[in-house]
Protein backbone atom coordinates (compact mmCIF):
# COMPACT_ATOMS: atom_id res chain seq x y z
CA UNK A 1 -19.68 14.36 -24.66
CA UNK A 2 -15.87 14.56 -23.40
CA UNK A 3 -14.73 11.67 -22.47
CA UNK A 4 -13.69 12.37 -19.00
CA UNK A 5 -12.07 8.66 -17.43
CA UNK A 6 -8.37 8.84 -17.28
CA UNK A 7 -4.86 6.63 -18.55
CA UNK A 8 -2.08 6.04 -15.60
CA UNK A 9 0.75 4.74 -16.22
CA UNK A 10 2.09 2.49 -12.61
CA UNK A 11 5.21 0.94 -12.06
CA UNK A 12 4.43 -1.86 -9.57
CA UNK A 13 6.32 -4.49 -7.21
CA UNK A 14 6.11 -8.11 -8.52
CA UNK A 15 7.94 -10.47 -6.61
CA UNK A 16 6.97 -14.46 -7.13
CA UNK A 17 7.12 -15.95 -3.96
CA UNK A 18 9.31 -14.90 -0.22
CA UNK A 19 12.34 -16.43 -1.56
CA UNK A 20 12.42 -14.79 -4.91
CA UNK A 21 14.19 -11.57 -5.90
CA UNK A 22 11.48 -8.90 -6.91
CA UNK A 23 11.41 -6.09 -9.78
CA UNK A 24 9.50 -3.11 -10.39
CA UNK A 25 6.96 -4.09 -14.23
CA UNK A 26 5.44 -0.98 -15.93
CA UNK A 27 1.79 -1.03 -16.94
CA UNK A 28 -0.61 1.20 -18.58
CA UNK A 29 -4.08 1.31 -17.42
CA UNK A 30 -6.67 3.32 -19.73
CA UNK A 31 -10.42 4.51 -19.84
CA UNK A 32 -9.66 4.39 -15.87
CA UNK A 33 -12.94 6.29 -14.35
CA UNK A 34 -12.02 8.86 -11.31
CA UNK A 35 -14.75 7.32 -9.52
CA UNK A 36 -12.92 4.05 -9.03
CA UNK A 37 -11.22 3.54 -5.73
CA UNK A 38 -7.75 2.51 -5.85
CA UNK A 39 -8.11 -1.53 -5.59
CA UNK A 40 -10.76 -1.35 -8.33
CA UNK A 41 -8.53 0.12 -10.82
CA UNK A 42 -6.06 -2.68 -9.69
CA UNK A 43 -8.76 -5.34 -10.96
CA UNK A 44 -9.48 -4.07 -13.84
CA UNK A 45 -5.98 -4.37 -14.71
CA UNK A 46 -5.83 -7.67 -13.29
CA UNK A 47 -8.43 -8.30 -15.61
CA UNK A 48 -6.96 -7.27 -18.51
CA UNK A 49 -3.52 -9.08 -17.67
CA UNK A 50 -5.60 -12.43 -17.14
CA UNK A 51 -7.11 -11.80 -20.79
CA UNK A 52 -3.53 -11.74 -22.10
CA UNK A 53 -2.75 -14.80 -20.32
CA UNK A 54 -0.29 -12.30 -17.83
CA UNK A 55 -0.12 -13.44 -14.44
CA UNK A 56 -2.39 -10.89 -12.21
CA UNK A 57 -1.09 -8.78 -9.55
CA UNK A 58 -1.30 -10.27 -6.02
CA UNK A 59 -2.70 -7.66 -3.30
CA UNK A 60 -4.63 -8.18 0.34
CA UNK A 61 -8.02 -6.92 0.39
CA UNK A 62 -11.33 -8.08 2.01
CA UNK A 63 -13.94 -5.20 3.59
CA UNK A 64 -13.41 -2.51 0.68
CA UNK A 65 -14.62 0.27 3.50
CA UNK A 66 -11.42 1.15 5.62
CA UNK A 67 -12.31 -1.24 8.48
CA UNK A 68 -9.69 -3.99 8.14
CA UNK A 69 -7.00 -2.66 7.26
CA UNK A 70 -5.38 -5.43 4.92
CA UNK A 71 -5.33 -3.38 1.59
CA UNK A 72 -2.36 -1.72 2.95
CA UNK A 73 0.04 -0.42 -0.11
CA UNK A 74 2.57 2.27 -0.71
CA UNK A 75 1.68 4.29 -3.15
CA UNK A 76 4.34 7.27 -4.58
CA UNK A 77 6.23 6.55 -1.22
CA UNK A 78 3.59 6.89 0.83
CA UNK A 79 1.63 4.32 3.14
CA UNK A 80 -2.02 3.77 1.93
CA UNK A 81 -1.50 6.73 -0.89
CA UNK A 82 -1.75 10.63 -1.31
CA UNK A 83 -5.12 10.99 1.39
CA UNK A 84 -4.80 11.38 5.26
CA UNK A 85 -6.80 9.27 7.37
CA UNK A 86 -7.70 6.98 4.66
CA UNK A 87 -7.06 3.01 3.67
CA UNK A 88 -5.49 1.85 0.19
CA UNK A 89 -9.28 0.72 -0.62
CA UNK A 90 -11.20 4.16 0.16
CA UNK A 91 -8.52 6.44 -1.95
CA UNK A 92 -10.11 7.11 -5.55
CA UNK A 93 -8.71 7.96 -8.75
CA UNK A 94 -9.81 11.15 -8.84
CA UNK A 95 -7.23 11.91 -6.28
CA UNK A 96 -4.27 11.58 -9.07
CA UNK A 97 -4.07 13.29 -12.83
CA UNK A 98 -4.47 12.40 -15.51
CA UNK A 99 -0.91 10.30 -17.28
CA UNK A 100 0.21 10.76 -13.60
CA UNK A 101 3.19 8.04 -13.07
CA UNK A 102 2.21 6.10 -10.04
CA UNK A 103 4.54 3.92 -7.97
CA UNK A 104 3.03 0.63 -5.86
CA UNK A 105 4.90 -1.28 -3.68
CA UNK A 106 3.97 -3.49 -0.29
CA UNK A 107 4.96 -2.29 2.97
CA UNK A 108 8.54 -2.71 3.29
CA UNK A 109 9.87 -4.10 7.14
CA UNK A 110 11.92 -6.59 8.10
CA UNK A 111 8.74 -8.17 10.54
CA UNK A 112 6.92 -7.56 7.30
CA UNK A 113 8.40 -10.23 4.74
CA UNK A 114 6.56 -10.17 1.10
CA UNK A 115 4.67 -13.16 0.64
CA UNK A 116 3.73 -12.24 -3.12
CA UNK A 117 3.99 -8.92 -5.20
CA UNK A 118 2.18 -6.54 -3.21
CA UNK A 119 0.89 -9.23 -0.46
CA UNK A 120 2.76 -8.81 2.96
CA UNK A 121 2.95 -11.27 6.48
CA UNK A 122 1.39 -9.52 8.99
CA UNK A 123 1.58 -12.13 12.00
CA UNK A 124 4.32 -10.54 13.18
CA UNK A 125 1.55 -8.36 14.94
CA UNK A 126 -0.91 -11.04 15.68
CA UNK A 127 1.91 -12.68 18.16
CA UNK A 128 2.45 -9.19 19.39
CA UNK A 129 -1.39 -8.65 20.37
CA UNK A 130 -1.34 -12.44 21.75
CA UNK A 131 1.29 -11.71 24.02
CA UNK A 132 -1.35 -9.16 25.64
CA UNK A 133 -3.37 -11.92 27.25
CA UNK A 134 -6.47 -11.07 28.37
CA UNK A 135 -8.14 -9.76 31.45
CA UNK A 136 -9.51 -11.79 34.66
CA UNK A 137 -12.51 -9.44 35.07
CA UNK A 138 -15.18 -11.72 35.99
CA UNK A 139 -17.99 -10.18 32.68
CA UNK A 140 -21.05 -11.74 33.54
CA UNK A 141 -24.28 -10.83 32.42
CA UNK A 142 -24.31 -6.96 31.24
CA UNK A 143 -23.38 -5.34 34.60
CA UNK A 144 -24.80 -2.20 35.42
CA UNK A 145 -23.59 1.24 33.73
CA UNK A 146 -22.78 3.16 37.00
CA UNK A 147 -21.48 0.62 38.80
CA UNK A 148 -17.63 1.38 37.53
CA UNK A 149 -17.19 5.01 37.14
CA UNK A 150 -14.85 5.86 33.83
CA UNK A 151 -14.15 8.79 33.18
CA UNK A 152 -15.11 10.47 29.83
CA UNK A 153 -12.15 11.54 28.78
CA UNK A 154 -10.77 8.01 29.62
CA UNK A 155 -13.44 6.06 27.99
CA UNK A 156 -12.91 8.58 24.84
CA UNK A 157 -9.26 8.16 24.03
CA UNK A 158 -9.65 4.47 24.96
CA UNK A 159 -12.44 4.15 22.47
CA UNK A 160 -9.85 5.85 19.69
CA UNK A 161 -7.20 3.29 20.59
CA UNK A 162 -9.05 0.89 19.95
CA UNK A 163 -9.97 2.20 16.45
CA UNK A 164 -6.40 0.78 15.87
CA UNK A 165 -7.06 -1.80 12.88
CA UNK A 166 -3.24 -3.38 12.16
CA UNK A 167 -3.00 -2.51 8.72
CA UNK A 168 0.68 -1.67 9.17
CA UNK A 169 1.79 1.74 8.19
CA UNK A 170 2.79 2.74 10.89
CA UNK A 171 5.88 0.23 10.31
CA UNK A 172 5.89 1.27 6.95
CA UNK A 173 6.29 4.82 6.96
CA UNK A 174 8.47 4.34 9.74
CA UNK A 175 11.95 4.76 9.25
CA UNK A 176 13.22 2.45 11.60
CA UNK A 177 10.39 0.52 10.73
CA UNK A 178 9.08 0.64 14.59
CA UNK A 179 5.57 -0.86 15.45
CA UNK A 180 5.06 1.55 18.90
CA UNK A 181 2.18 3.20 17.83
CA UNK A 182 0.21 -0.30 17.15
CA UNK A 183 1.64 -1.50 20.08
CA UNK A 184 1.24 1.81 22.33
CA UNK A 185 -2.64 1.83 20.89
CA UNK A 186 -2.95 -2.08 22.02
CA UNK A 187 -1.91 -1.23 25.48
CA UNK A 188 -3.56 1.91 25.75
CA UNK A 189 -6.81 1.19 25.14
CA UNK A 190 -6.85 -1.74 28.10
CA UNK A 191 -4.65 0.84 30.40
CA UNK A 192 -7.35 3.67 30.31
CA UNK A 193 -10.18 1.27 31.98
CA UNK A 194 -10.48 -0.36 34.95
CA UNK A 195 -11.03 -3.23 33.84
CA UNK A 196 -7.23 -3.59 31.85
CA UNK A 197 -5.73 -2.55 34.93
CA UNK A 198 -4.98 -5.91 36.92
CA UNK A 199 -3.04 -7.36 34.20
CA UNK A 200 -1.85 -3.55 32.80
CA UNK A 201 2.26 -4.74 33.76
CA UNK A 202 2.26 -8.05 32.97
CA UNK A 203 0.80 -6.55 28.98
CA UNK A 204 3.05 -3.91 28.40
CA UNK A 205 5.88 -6.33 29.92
CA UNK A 206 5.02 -8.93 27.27
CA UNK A 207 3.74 -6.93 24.23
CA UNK A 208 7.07 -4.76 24.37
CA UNK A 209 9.42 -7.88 24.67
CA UNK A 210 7.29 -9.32 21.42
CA UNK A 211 7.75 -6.57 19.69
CA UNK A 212 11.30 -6.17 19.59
CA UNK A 213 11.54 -10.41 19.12
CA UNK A 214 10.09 -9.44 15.93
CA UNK A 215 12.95 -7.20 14.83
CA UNK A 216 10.54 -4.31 14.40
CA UNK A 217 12.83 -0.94 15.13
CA UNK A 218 13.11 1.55 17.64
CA UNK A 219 10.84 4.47 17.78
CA UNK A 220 12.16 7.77 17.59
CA UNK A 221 9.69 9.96 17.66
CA UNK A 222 10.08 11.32 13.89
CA UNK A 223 6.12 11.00 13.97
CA UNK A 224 5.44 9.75 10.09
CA UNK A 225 3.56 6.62 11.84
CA UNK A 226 0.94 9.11 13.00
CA UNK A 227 0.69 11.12 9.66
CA UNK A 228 -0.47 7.56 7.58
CA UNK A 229 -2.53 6.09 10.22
CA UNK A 230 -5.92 5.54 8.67
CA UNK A 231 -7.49 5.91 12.10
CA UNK A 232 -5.29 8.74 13.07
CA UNK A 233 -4.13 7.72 16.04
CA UNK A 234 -1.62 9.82 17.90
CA UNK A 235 1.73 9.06 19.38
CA UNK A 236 0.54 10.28 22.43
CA UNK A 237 -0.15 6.13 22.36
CA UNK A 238 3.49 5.80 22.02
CA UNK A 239 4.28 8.26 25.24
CA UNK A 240 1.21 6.14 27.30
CA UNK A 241 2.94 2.60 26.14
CA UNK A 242 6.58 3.89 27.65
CA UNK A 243 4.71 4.98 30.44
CA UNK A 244 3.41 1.66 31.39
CA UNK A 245 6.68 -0.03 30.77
CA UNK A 246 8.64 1.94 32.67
CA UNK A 247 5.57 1.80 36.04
CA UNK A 248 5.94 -2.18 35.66
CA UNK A 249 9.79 -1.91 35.51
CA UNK A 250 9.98 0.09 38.81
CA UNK A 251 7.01 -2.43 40.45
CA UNK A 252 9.19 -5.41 39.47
């Protein structure tokens, strides 16, 4: 029977700690089956480098099923690899050829410094989100369905906000390496319901001023955040997020 599992040949980030300059190492992987997702090839290298007393490569991963969003990689200069709407950890083999020459690096930003090889600090987004507060809405016990009218449409596109899982390539595609459409989908998906709209200025107000403490960069439109998304958000959540901003600039 023809053997049918495949030999790649990556060049990949390692970089020993924040402080340390990084390089690009070669390595061959063989017998790789197209089957294997993406992060499962990367083990079995890690694997074999731990078996030749090599030091493994160091990448984020946790669900494995394009929920969390911390696998994030570039892969042949693009965020999370060659498949739309899809995380590092979902893309499989079979998606590249055979001897194909694959390049793996971590999302490059200044907000994003490289903790270890592939491994990136993402709390530059967690302090964003915090600055979002929360809402006053008294919850309760389960209140009744009718009793606050939404919209469809509204409770649709708020619902796909929300999808929004931080896994950063928006930045990294990016090339001013601008977080709006994390930051537009954050605020969007509490400015579509009622219940994000007492606190909808103070938000934007805060998220927006975070965000650029963080050195991300300015957004200008150029639209490669939307093309990597894994949730495919659209930058219609960048339009809603200036929107806001500029309603709580004219209240103030």
């Amino acid at each position: 029977m023809e053997n049918k599992n495949m030999t790649v040949y990556l060049t990949v980030w390692r970089q020993e700690s924040k402080n340390s300059k990084g390089t690009f190492v070669k390595h061959t992987v063989e017998d790789v089956n197209p089957d294997m997702s993406f992060l499962e090839m990367l083990d079995v290298l890690n694997e074999r480098l731990i078996k030749n007393d090599d030091v493994p490569i160091e990448f984020d991963n946790d669900c494995r099923e394009g929920i969390c969003g911390t696998c994030g990689v570039v892969i042949n200069g693009t965020a999370h690899g060659p498949r739309s709407g899809a995380t590092t950890c979902t893309v499989r083999m079979r998606e590249f050829k055979n001897g194909e020459n694959i390049v793996i690096e971590p999302f490059r930003a200044r907000a994003f410094p490289v903790i270890k090889d592939l491994v990136i600090d993402r709390s530059a987004f967690d302090r964003v989100q915090n600055k979002g507060g929360y809402t006053t809405v008294r919850t309760g016990s389960a209140p009744e369905a009718n009793s606050i009218l939404v919209p469809k449409e509204n409770a649709d596109e708020a619902f796909e906000m929300a999808a929004c899982i931080g896994c950063g390539a928006c930045v990294a595609a990016c090339p001013n390496a601008s977080a709006a459409l994390f930051v537009g989908a954050k605020v969007s998906h509490l400015a579509l319901l009622p219940q994000g709209r007492p606190e909808a200025a103070r938000r934007v107000e805060r998220m927006v001023a975070q965000m650029d403490e963080e050195k991300f960069g300015a957004c200008s439109n150029h639209g490669e955040c939307e093309a990597v998304c894994p949730q495919e958000i659209p930058i219609t959540a960048i339009a809603r997020m200036r929107r806001e901003y500029w309603k709580s600039t004219v209240k103030s």
